[in-house]
Protein backbone atom coordinates (compact mmCIF):
# COMPACT_ATOMS: atom_id res chain seq x y z
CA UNK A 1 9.99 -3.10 -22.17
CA UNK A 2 13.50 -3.02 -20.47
CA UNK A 3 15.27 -5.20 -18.09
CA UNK A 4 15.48 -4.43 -14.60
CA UNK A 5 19.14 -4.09 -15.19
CA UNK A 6 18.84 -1.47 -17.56
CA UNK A 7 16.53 0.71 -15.43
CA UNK A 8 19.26 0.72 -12.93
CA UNK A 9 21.75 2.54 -15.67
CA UNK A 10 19.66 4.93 -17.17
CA UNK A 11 16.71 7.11 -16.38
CA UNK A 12 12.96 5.83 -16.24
CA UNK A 13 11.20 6.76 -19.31
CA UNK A 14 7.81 7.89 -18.29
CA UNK A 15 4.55 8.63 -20.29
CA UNK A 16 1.89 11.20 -18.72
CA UNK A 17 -1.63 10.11 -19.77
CA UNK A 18 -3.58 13.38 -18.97
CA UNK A 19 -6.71 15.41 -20.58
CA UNK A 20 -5.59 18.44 -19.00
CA UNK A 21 -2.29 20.98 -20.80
CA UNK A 22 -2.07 22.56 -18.12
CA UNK A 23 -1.94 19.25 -15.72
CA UNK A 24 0.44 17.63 -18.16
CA UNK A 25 2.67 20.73 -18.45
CA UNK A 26 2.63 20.88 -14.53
CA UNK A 27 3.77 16.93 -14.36
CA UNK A 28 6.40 17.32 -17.08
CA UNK A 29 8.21 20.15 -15.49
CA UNK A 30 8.22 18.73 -11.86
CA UNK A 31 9.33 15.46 -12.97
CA UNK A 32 11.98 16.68 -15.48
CA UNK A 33 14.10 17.96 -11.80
CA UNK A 34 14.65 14.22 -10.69
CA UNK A 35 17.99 12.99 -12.83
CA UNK A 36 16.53 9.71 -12.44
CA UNK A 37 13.25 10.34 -14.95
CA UNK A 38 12.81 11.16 -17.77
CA UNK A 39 9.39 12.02 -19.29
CA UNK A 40 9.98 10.85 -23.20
CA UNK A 41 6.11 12.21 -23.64
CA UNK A 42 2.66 13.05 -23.17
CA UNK A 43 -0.84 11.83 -24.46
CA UNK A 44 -4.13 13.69 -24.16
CA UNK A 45 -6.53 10.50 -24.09
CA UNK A 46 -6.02 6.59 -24.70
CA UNK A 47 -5.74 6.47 -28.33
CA UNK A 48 -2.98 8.93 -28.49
CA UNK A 49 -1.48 7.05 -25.70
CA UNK A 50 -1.69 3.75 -27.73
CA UNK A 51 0.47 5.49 -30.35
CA UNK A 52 2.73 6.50 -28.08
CA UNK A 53 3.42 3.87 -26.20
CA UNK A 54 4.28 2.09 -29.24
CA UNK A 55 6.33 4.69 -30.93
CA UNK A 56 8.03 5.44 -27.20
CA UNK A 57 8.12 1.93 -25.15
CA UNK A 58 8.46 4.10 -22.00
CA UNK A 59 8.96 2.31 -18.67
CA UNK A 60 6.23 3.42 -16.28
CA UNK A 61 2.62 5.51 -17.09
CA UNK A 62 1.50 7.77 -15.00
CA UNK A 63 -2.70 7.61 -16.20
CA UNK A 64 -5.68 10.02 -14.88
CA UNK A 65 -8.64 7.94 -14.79
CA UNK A 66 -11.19 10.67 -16.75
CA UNK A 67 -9.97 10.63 -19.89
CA UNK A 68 -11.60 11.94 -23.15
CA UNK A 69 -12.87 9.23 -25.93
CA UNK A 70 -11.83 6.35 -23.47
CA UNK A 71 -12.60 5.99 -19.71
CA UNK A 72 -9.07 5.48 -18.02
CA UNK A 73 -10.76 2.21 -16.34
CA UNK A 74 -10.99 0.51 -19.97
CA UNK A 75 -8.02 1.90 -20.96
CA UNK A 76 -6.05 0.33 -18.22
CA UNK A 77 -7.78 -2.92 -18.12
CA UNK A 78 -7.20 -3.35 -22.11
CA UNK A 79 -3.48 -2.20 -21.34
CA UNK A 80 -2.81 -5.21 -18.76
CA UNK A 81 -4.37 -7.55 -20.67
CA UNK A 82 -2.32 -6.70 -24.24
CA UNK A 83 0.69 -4.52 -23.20
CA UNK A 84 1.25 -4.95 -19.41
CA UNK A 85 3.13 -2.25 -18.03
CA UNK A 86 3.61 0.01 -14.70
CA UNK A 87 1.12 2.39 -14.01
CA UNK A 88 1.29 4.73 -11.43
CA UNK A 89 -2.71 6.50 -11.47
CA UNK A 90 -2.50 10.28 -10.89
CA UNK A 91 -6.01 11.36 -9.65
CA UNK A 92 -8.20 14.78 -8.19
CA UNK A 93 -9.19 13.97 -4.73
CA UNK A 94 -13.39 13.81 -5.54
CA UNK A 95 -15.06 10.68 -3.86
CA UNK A 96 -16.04 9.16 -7.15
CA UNK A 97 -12.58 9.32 -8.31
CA UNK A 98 -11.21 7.66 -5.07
CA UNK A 99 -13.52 4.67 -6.05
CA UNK A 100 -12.48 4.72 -9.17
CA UNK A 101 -8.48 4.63 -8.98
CA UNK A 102 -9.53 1.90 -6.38
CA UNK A 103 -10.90 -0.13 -9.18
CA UNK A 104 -7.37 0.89 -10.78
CA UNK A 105 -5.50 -0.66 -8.35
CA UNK A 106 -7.62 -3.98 -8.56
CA UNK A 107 -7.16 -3.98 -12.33
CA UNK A 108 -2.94 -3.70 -12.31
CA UNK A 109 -2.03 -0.17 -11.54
CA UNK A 110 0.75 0.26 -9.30
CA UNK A 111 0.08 3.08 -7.03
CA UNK A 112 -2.08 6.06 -7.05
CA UNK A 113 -0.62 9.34 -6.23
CA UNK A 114 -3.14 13.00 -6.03
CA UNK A 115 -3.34 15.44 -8.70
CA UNK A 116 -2.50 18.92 -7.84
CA UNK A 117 -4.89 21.80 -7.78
CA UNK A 118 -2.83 24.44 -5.49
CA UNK A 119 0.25 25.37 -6.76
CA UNK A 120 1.50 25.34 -3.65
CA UNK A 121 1.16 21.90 -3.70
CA UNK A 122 3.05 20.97 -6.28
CA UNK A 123 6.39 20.19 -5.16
CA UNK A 124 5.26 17.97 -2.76
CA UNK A 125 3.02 15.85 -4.53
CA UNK A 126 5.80 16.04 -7.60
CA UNK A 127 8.01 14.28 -4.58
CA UNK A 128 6.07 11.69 -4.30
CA UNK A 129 4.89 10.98 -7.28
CA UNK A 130 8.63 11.22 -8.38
CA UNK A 131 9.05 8.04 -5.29
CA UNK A 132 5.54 6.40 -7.15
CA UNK A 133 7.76 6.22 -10.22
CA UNK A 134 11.06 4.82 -8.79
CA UNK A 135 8.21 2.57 -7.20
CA UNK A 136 6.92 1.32 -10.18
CA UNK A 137 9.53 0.81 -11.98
CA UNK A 138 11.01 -1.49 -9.94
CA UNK A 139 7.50 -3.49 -9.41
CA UNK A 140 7.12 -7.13 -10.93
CA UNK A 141 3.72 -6.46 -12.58
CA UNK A 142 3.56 -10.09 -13.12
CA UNK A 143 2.68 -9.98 -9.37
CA UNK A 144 -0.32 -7.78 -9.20
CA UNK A 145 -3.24 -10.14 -10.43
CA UNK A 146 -5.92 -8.06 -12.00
CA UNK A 147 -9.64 -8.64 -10.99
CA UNK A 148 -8.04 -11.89 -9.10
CA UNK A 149 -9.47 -13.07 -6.14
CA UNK A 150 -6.96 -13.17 -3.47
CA UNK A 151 -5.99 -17.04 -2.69
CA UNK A 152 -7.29 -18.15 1.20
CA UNK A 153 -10.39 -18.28 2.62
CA UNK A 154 -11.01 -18.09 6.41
CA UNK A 155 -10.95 -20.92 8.54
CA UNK A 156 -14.34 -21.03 11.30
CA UNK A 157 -12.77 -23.16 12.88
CA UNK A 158 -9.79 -21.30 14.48
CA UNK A 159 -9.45 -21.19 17.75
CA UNK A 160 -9.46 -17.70 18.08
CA UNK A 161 -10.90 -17.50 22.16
CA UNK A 162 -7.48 -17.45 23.75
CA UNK A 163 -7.12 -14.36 21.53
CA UNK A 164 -9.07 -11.41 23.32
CA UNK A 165 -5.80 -9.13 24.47
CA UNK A 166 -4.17 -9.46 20.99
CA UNK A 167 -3.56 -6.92 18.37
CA UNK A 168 -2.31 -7.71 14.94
CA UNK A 169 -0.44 -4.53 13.27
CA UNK A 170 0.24 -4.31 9.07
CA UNK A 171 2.21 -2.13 6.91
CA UNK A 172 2.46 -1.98 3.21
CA UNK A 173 3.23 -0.03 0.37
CA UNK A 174 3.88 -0.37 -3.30
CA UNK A 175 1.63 -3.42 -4.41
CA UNK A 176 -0.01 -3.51 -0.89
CA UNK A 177 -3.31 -3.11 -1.28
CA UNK A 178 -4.11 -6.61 -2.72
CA UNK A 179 -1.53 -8.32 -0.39
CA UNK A 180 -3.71 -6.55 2.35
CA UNK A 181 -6.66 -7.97 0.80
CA UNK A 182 -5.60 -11.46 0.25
CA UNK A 183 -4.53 -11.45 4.29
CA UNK A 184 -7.93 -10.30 5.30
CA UNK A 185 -9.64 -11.80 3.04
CA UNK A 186 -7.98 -15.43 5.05
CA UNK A 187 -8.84 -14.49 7.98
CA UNK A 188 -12.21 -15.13 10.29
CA UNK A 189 -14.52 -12.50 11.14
CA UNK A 190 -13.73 -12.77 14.91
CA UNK A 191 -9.58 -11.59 14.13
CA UNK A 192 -8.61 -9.75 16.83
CA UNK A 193 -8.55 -5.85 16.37
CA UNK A 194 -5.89 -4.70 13.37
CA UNK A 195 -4.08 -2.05 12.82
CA UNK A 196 -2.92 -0.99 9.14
CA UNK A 197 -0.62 1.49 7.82
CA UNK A 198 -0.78 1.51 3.73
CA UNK A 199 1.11 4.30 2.03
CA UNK A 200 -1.73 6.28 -0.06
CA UNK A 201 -2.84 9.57 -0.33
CA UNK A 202 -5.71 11.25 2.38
CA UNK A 203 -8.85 10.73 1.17
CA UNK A 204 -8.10 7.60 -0.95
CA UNK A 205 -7.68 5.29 2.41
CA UNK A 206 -11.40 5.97 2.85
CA UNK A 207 -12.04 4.48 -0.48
CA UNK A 208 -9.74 1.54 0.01
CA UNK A 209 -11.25 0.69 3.78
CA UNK A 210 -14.85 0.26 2.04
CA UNK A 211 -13.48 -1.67 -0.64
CA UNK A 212 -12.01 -3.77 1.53
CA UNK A 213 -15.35 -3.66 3.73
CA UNK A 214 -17.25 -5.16 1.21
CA UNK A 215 -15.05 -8.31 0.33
CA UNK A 216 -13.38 -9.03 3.67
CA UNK A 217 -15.03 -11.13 6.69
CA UNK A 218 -14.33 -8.33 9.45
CA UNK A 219 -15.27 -4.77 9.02
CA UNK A 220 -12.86 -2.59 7.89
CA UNK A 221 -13.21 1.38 8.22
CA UNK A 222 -10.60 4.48 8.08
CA UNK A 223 -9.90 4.88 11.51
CA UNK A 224 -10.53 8.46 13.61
CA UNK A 225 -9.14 9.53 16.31
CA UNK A 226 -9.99 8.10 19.80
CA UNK A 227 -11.36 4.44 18.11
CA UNK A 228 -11.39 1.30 20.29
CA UNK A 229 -9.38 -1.66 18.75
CA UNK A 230 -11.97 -4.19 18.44
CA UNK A 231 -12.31 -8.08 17.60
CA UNK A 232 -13.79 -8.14 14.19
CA UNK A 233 -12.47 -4.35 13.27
CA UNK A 234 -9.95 -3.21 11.24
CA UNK A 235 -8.27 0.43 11.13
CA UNK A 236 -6.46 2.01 8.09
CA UNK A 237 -4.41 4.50 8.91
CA UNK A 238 -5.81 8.43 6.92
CA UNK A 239 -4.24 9.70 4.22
CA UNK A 240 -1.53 12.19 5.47
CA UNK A 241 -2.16 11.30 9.29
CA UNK A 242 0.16 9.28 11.36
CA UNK A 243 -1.63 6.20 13.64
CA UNK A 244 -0.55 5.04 16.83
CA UNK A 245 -1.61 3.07 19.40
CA UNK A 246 -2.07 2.97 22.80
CA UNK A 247 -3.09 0.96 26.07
CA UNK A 248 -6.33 1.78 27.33
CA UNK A 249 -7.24 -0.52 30.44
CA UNK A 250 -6.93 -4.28 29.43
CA UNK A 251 -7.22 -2.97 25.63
CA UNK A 252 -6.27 -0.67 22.89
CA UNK A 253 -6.89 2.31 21.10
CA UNK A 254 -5.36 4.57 18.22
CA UNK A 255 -4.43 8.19 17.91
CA UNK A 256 -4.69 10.14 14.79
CA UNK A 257 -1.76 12.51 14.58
CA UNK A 258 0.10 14.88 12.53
CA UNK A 259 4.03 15.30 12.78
CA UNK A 260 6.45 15.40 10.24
CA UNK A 261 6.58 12.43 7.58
CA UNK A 262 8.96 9.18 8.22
CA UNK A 263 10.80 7.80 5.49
CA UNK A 264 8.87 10.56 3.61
CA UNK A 265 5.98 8.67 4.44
CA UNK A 266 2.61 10.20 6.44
CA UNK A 267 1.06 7.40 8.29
CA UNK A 268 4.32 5.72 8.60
CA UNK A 269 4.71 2.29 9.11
CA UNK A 270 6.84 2.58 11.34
CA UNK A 271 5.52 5.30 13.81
CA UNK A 272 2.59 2.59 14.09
CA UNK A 273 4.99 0.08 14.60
CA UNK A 274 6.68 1.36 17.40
CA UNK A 275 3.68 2.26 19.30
CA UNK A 276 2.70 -1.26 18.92
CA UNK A 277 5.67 -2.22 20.39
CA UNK A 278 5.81 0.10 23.22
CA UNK A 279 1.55 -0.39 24.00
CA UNK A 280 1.39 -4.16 23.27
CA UNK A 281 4.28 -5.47 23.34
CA UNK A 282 4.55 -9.63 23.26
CA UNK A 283 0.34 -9.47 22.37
CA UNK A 284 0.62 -8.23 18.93
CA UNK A 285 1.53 -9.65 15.59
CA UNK A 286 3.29 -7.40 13.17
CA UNK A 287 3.28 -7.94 9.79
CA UNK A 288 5.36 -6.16 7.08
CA UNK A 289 4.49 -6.32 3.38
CA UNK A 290 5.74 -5.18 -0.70
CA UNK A 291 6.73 -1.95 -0.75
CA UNK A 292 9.78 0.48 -2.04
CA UNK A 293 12.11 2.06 1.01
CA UNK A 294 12.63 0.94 4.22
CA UNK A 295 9.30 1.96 6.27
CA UNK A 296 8.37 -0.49 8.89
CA UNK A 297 11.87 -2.31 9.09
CA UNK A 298 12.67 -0.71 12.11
CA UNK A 299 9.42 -0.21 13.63
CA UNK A 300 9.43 -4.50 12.97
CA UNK A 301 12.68 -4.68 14.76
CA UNK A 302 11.18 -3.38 17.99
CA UNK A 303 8.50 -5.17 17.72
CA UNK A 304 10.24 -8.34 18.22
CA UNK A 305 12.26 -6.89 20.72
CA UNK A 306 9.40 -6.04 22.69
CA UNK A 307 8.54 -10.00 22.35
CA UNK A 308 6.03 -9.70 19.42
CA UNK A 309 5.27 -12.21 16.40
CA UNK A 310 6.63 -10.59 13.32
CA UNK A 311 6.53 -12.09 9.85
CA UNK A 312 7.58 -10.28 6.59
CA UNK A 313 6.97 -10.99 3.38
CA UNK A 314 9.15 -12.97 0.87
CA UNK A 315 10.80 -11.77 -2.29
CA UNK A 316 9.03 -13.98 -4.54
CA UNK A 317 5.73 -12.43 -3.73
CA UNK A 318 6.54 -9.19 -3.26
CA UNK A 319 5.80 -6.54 -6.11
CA UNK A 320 8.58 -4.64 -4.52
CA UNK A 321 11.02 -6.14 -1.78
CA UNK A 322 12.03 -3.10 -0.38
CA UNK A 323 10.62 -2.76 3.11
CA UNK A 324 10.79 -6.55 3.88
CA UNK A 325 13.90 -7.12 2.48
CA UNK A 326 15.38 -4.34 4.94
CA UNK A 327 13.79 -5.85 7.96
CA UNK A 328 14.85 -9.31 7.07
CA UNK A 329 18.54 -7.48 7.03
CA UNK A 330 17.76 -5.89 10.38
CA UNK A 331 16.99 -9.08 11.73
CA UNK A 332 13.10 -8.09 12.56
CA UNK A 333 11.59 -10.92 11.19
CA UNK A 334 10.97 -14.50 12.76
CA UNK A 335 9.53 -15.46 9.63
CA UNK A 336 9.44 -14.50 6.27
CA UNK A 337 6.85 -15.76 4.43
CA UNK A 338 4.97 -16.22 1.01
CA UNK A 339 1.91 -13.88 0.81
CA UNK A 340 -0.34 -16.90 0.61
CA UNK A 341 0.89 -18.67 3.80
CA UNK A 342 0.99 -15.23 6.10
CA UNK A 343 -2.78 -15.52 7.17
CA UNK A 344 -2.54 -19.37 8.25
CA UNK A 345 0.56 -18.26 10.17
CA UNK A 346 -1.42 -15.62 11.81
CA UNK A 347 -4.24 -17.70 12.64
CA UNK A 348 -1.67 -20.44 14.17
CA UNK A 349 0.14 -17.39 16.52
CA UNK A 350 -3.55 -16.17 17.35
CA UNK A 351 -4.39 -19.69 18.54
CA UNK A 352 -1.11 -19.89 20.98
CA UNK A 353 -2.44 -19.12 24.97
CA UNK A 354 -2.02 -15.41 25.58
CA UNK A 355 0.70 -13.95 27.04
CA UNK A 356 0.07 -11.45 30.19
CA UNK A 357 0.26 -7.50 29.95
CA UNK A 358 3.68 -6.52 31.00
């Protein structure tokens, strides 16, 4: 592997892990137009991948979990555990695969990015997986804890009845789907309704809402269009659909929306931001995690302008401190916190007497 300094100087060697020629062809050429990659190779299943890897020592893989020989699953768990490296999971959009490069994301991969099947499609999803790889490459792996349980447990205790007109609002990115975890996972089943924004392809932020269903203390479910914001519920923002929110009477509810990407981002973090902002303004906690760019920052910033609780996360936890690191520049965050310590902070803000609608 190469220092972080290195990657800076030269391009990022990536390796495409991919059954398909016609896939891996498709990949090489699209990628080969950003200056900053360079793919040093290809590998049709996981034991030609072995080799390659170490004949090539690229930086980042990009891995399809249905591999010939070897599932991708076992490939990728015996790859963290002997050779950790970036992987960025490249995936066709089938409900069994969503679960699947779910699992990969609890097992070490970085991010997980669609395969394309139009070809009209293609320059776009090169795009971002081109932004997976600058991603990844930049992530401290040493951050993302395979198969760990996310540290906190909730507290039953919390005084969480001065809490009913509250909303708390989350963004996140690279590395954000166990830093979303590990907050939820802290917090009591009575939260106040939350919003969430992480960057992922549509139909994989169905997949990552049950996951998160089944292991966190509220319910969590992909939000549609119209849906109250509840105590005990948490909304994830579709794949390729902006969120917002809105007042409705003494509450809250979100639209589902199209509209042209943010920070070549669709949801954006911070188009749900700033809705929060303008629709709850001093009764919401925003919270903005790891992640490459600057999505959220400024959607943070008006969020404590409008008199809001907003804590970011620190460098030292982060497997990329991109987005908090430019709203701790803007000045967005009151606090900027370790990811361990953000849900007790939360559940101390929640327990503060509520403040009146403006």
């Amino acid at each position: 592997m190469h220092s972080m300094d290195e990657r800076r100087t030269r391009p990022i060697r990536v390796l495409i892990v991919e059954d398909s020629a016609v896939v891996r062809r498709v990949l090489t050429e699209e990628l080969t137009k950003y200056p900053g990659i360079q793919v040093v190779g290809t590998a049709s299943d996981p034991y030609v991948a072995r080799e390659r890897i170490a004949e090539l020592r690229p930086d980042v893989l990009t891995l399809d979990v249905e591999l010939p020989r070897m599932d991708g699953l076992t490939f990728l768990e015996r790859l963290m555990r002997h050779f950790p490296m970036p992987v960025v999971v490249v995936s066709s959009l089938t409900p069994r695969n969503s679960a699947v490069a779910m699992r990969a994301l609890s097992l070490g991969a970085v991010d997980v990015i669609r395969k394309p099947t139009d070809p009209a499609m293609i320059p776009a999803i090169g795009a971002r997986l081109a932004r997976a790889i600058h991603g990844a490459a930049l992530a401290d792996i040493g951050r993302i804890r395979p198969d760990s349980t996310p540290d906190g447990r909730p507290d039953p205790a919390a005084p969480l009845h001065l809490a009913s007109n509250k909303v708390i609002a989350i963004g996140a990115s690279t590395g954000g789907p166990h830093a979303i975890e590990t907050i939820l996972r802290a917090l009591p089943p009575d939260v106040p309704g939350t919003v969430i924004v992480q960057h992922m392809p549509e139909f994989f932020t169905a997949s990552f809402a049950e996951r998160l269903d089944q292991v966190c203390p509220m319910h969590v479910r992909e939000a549609r269009d119209g849906d109250g914001v509840a105590p005990g519920v948490a909304l994830i923002a579709p794949g390729n659909r902006h969120m917002i929110l809105q007042q409705d009477g003494a509450g809250y509810r979100v639209r589902i929306k199209d509209g042209p990407p943010v920070h070549h981002q669709r949801p954006s973090v911070d188009v749900l931001f700033s809705s929060v902002a303008r629709g709850a303004g001093p009764n919401a906690i925003g919270i903005l995690l790891t992640g490459m760019g600057a999505d959220g920052a400024r959607g943070l910033l008006a969020m404590r302008e409008s008199g809001a609780v907003t804590i970011a996360q620190d460098e030292e936890t982060s497997v990329v401190y991109g987005m908090p690191r430019e709203a701790v520049r803007l000045g967005a965050a009151m606090q900027v916190l370790p990811l361990p310590l953000i849900a007790p902070a939360v559940l101390r803000h929640l327990a503060e007497p509520a403040r009146p609608d403006r």
